[in-house]
Protein backbone atom coordinates (compact mmCIF):
# COMPACT_ATOMS: atom_id res chain seq x y z
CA UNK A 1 30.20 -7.37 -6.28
CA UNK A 2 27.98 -9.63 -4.56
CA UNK A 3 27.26 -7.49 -1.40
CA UNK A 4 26.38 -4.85 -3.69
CA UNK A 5 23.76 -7.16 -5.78
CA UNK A 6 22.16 -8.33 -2.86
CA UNK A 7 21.78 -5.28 -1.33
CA UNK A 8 20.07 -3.88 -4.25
CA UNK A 9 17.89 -7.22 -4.55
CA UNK A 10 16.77 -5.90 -1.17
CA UNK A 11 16.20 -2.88 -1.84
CA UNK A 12 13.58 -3.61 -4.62
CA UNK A 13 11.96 -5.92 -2.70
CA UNK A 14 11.20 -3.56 0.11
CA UNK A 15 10.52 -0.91 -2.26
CA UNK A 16 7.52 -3.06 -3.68
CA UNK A 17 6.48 -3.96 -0.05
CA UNK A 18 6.03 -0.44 0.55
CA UNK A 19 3.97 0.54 -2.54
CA UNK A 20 2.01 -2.57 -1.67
CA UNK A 21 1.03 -1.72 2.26
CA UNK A 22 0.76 1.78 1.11
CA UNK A 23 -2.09 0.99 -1.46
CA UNK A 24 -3.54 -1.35 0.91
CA UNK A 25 -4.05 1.52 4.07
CA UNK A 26 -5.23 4.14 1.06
CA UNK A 27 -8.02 1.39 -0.14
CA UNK A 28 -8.62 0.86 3.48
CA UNK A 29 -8.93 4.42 4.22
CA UNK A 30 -11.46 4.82 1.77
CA UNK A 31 -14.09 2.20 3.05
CA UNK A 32 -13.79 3.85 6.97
CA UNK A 33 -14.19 7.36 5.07
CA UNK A 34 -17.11 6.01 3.14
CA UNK A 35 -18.40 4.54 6.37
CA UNK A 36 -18.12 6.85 8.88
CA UNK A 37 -19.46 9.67 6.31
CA UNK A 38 -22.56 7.31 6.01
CA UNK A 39 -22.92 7.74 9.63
CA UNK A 40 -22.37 11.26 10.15
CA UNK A 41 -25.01 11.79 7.28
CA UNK A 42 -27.63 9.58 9.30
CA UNK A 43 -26.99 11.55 13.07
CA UNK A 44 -26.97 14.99 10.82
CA UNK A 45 -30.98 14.45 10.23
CA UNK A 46 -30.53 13.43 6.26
CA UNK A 47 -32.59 11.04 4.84
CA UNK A 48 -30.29 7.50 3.47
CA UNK A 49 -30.03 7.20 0.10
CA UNK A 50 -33.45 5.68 -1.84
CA UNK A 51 -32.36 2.95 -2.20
CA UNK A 52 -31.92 2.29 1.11
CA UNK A 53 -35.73 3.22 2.41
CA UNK A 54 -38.44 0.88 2.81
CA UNK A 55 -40.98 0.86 -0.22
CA UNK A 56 -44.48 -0.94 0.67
CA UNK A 57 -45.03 -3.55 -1.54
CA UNK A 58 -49.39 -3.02 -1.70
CA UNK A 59 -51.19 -0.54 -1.30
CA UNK A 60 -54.19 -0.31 1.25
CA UNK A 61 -56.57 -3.03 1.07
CA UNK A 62 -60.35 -1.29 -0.33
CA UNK A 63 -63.77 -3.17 1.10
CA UNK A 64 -67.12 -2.43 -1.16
């Protein structure tokens, strides 16, 4: 009866491991997906995102 507890003490626990890693390496996934997109969108000839470009912060200086 023991043996048989024990074994399925086991078995959850490496059941949870798995779900864990496996949520891990999809969250992971999604950063090198959202990072190598962001590069292939910059080598493609896109402009970055607005928020990303360089806004001047005066305009030209005028002499009268």
């Amino acid at each position: 009866m023991k043996m048989k507890r024990s074994e399925r003490n086991i078995t959850v626990i490496l059941f949870f491991l798995v779900l864990l890693v496996f949520s891990l390496a999809q969250e992971q996934s999604r950063v090198m997906e959202r990072m190598y997109t962001g590069k292939w969108n910059l080598q493609a000839g896109q402009q970055p995102a607005p928020s990303l470009q360089h806004n001047p912060i005066a305009g030209p200086v005028k002499s009268e």
